[in-house]
C-alpha atoms as a PDB file:
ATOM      1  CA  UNK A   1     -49.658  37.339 139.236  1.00  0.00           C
ATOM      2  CA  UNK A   2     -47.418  35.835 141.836  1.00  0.00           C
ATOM      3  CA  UNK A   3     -44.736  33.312 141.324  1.00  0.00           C
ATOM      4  CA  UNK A   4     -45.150  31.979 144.772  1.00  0.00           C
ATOM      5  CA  UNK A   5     -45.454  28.146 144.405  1.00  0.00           C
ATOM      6  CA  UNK A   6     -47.741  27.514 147.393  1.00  0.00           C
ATOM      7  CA  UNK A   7     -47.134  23.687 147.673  1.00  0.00           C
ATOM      8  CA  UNK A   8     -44.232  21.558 146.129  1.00  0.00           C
ATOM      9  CA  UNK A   9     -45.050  18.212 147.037  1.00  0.00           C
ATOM     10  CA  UNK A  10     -43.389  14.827 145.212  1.00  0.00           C
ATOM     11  CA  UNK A  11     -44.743  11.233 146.183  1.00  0.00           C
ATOM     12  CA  UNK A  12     -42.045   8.667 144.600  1.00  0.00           C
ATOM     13  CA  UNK A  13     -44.096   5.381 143.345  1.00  0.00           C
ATOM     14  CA  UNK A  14     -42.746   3.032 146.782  1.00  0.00           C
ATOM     15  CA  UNK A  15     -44.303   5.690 148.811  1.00  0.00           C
ATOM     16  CA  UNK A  16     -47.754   5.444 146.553  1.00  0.00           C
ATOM     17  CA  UNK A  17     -47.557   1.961 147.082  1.00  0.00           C
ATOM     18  CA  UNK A  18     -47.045   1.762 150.352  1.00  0.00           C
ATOM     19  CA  UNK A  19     -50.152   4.726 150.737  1.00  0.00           C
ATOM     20  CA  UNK A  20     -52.410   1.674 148.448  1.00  0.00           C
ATOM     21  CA  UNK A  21     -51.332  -0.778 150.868  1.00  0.00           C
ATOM     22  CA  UNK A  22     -52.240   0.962 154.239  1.00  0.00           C
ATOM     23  CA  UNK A  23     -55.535   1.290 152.686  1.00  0.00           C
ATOM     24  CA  UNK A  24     -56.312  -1.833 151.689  1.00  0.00           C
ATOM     25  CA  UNK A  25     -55.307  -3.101 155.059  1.00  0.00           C
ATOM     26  CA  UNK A  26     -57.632  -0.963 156.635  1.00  0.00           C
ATOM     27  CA  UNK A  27     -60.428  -1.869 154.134  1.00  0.00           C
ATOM     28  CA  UNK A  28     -60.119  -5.728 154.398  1.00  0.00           C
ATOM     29  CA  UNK A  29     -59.807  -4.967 158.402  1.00  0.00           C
ATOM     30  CA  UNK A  30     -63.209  -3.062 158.671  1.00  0.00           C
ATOM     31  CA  UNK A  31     -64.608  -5.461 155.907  1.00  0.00           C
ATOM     32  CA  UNK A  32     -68.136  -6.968 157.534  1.00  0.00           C
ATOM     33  CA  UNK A  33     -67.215  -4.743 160.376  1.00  0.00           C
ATOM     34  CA  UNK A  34     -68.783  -1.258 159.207  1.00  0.00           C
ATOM     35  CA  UNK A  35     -72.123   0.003 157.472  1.00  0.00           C
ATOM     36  CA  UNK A  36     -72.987   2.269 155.391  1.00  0.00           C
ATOM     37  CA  UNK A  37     -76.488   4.326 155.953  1.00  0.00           C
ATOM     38  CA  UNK A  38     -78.886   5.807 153.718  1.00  0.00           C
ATOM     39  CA  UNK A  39     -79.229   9.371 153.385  1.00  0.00           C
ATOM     40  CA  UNK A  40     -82.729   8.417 155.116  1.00  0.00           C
ATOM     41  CA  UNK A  41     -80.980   6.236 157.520  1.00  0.00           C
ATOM     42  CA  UNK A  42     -78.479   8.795 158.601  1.00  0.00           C
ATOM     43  CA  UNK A  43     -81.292  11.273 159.291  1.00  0.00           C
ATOM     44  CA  UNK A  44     -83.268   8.437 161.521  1.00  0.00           C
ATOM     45  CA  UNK A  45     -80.240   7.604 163.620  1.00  0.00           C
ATOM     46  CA  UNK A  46     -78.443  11.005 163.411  1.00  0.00           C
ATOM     47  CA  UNK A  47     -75.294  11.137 165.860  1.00  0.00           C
ATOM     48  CA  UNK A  48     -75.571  11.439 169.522  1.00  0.00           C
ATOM     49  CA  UNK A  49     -74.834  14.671 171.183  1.00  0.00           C
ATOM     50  CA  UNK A  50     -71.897  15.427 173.555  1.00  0.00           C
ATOM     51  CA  UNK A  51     -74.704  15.906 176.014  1.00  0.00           C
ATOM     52  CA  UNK A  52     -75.714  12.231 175.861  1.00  0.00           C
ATOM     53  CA  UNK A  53     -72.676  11.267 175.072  1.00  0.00           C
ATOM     54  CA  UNK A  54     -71.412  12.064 178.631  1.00  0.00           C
ATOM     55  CA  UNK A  55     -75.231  10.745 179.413  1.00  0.00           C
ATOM     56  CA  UNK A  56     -73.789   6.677 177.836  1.00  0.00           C
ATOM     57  CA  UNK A  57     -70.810   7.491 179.893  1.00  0.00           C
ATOM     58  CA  UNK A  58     -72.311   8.179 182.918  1.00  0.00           C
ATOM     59  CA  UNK A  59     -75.099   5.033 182.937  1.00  0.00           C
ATOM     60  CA  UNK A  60     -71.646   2.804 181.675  1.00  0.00           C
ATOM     61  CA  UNK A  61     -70.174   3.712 184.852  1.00  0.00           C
ATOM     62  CA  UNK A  62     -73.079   3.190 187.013  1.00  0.00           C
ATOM     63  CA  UNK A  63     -73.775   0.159 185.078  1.00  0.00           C
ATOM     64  CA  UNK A  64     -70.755  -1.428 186.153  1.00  0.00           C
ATOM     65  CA  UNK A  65     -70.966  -0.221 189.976  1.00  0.00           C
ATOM     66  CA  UNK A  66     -74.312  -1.014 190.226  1.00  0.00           C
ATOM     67  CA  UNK A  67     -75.040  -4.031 188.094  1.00  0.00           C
ATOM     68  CA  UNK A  68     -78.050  -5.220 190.111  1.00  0.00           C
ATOM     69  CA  UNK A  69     -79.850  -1.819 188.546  1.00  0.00           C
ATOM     70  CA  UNK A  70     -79.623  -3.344 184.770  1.00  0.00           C
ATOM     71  CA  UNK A  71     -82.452  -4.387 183.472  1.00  0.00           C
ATOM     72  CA  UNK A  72     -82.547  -8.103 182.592  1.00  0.00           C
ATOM     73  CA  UNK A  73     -83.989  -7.718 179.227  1.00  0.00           C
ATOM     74  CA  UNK A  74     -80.512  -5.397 178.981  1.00  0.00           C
ATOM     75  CA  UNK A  75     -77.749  -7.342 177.222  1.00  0.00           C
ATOM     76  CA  UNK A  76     -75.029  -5.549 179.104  1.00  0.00           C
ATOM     77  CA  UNK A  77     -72.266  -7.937 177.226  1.00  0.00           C
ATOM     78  CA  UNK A  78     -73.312  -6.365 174.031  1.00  0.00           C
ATOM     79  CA  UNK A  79     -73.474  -2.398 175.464  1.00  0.00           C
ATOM     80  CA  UNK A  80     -70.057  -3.467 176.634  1.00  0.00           C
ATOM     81  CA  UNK A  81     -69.338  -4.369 173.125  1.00  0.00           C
ATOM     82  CA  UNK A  82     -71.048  -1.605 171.207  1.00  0.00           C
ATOM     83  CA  UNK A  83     -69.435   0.959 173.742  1.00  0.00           C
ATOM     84  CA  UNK A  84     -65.592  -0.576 173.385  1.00  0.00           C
ATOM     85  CA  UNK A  85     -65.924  -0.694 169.419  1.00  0.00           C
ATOM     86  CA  UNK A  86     -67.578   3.160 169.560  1.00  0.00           C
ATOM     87  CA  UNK A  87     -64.488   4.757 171.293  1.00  0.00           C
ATOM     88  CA  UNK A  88     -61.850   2.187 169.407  1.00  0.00           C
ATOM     89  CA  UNK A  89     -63.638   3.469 166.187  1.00  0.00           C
ATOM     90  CA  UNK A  90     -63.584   7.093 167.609  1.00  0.00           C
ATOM     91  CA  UNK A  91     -59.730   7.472 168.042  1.00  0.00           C
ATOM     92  CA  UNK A  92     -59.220   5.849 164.579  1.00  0.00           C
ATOM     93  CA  UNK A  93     -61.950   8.265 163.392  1.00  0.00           C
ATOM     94  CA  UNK A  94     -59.744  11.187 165.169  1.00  0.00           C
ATOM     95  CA  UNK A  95     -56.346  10.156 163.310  1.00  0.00           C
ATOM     96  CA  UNK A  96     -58.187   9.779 159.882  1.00  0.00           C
ATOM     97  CA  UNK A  97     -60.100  13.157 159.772  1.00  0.00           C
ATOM     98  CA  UNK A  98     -56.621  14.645 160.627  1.00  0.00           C
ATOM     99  CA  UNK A  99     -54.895  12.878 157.335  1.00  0.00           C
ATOM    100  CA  UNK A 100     -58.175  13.590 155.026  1.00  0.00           C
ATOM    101  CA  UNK A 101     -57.885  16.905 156.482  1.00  0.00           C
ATOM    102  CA  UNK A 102     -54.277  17.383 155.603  1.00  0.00           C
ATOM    103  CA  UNK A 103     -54.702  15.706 152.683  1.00  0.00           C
ATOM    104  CA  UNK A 104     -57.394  18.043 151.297  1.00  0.00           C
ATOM    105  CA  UNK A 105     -55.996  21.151 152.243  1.00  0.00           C
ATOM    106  CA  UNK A 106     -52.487  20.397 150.229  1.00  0.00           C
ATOM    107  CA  UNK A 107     -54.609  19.667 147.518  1.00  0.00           C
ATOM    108  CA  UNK A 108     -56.466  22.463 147.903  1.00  0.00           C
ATOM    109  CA  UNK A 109     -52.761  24.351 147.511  1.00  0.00           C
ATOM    110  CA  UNK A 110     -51.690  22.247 145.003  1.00  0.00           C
ATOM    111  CA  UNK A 111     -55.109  22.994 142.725  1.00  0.00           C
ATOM    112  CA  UNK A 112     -54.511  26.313 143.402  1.00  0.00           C
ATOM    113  CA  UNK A 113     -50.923  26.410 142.126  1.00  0.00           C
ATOM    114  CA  UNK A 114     -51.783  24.196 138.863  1.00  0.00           C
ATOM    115  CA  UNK A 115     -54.805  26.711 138.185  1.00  0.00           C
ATOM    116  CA  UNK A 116     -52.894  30.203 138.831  1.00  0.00           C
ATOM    117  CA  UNK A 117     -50.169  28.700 136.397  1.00  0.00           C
ATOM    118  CA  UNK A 118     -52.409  27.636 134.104  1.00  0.00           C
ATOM    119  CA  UNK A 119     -53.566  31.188 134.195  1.00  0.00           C
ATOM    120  CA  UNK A 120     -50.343  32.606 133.391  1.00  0.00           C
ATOM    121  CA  UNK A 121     -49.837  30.197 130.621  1.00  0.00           C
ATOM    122  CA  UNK A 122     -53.209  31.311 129.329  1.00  0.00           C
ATOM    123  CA  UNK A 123     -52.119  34.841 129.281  1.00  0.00           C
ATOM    124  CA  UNK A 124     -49.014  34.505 127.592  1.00  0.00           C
ATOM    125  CA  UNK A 125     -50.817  32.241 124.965  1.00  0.00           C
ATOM    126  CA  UNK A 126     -53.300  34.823 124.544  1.00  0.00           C
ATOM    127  CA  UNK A 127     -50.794  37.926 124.490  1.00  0.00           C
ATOM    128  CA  UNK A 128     -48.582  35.776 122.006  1.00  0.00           C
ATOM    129  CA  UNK A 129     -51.990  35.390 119.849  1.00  0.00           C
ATOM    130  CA  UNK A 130     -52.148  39.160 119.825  1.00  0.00           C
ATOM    131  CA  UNK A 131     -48.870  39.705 118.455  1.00  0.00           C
ATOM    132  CA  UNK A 132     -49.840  37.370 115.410  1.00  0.00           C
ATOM    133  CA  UNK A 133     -47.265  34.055 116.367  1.00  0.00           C
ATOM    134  CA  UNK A 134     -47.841  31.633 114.057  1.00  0.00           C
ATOM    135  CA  UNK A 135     -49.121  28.620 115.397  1.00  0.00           C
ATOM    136  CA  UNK A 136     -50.420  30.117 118.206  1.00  0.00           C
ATOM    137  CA  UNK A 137     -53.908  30.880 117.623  1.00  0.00           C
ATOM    138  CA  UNK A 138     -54.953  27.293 117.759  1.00  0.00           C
ATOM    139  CA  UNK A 139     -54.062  27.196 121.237  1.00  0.00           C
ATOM    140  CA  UNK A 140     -55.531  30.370 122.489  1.00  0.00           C
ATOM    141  CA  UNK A 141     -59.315  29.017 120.094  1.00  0.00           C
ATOM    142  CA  UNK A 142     -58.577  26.212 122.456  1.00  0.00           C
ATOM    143  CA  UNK A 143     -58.040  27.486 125.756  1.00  0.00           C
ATOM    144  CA  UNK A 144     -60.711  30.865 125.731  1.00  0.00           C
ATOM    145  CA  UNK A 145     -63.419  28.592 125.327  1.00  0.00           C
ATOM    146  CA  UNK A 146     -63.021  28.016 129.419  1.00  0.00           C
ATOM    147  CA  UNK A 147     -64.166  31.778 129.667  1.00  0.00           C
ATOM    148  CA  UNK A 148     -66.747  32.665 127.609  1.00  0.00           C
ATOM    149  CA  UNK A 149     -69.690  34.327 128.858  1.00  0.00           C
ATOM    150  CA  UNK A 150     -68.275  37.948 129.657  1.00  0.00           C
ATOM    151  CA  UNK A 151     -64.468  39.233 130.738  1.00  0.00           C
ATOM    152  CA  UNK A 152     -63.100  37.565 133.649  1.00  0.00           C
ATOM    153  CA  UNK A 153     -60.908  38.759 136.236  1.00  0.00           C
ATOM    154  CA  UNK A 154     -58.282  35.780 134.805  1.00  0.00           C
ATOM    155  CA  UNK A 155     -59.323  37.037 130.784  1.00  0.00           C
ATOM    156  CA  UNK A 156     -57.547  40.522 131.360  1.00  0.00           C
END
């Protein structure tokens, strides 16, 4: 068992509440401006490929060089729209995965540390219950229930 603390990290409550803030700011901002899809939805619509994403690129472009080409049925104020919110939404998209990201994987560490301490703790708890300690037992009735079903590698 190692005593390596993989992640020490300490959030004081200012810094939670500023964290709260931020994203509540960014939920009343998007507020009427985002969806959310259907498992079915998401299947119908899917995401576009980078394929046809550089396709949308490409007819933007010649779109804007050539605008006698577009269709008059084609409201090219709205693709303007659509395609301006898309990549404003993309970069934000970007930033975000790279917090949830971060986020995840220090919790990740964190769980990690909590559960191979909890591990030792069991241990000792359950060595201690060997050597008869009184008071003890009650602890270890409480905390071997987590591995029942046949020796684990932590139950050794």
């Amino acid at each position: 068992m190692t005593d390596k603390n993989l992640a020490s990290v300490v959030f004081t409550t200012e810094e939670l509440q500023k964290l709260d803030e931020a994203l509540q700011n960014i939920e009343n901002v998007l507020k009427g401006k985002t969806f959310n899809l259907t498992p079915d939805e998401r299947k119908q619509y899917g995401s576009i490929a980078e394929q046809n994403k550089l396709f949308v690129n490409k007819c933007k472009e010649l779109m804007e060089q050539y605008p006698q080409f577009v269709p008059s049925f084609l409201d090219k104020e709205e693709f303007d729209r659509d395609y301006q919110a898309r990549q404003q939404i993309e970069t934000r998209l970007i930033r975000l995965k790279t917090i949830t990201e971060q986020l995840s994987d220090t919790k990740v560490l964190l769980d990690n540390d909590n559960y191979f301490n909890s591990i030792t703790f069991y241990r000792n708890v359950k060595f201690l219950s060997g050597q008869n300690v009184p008071g003890i037992k009650t602890l270890y009735e409480q905390l071997k229930q987590f591995f029942k079903g046949g020796r684990k590698k932590a139950d050794v």
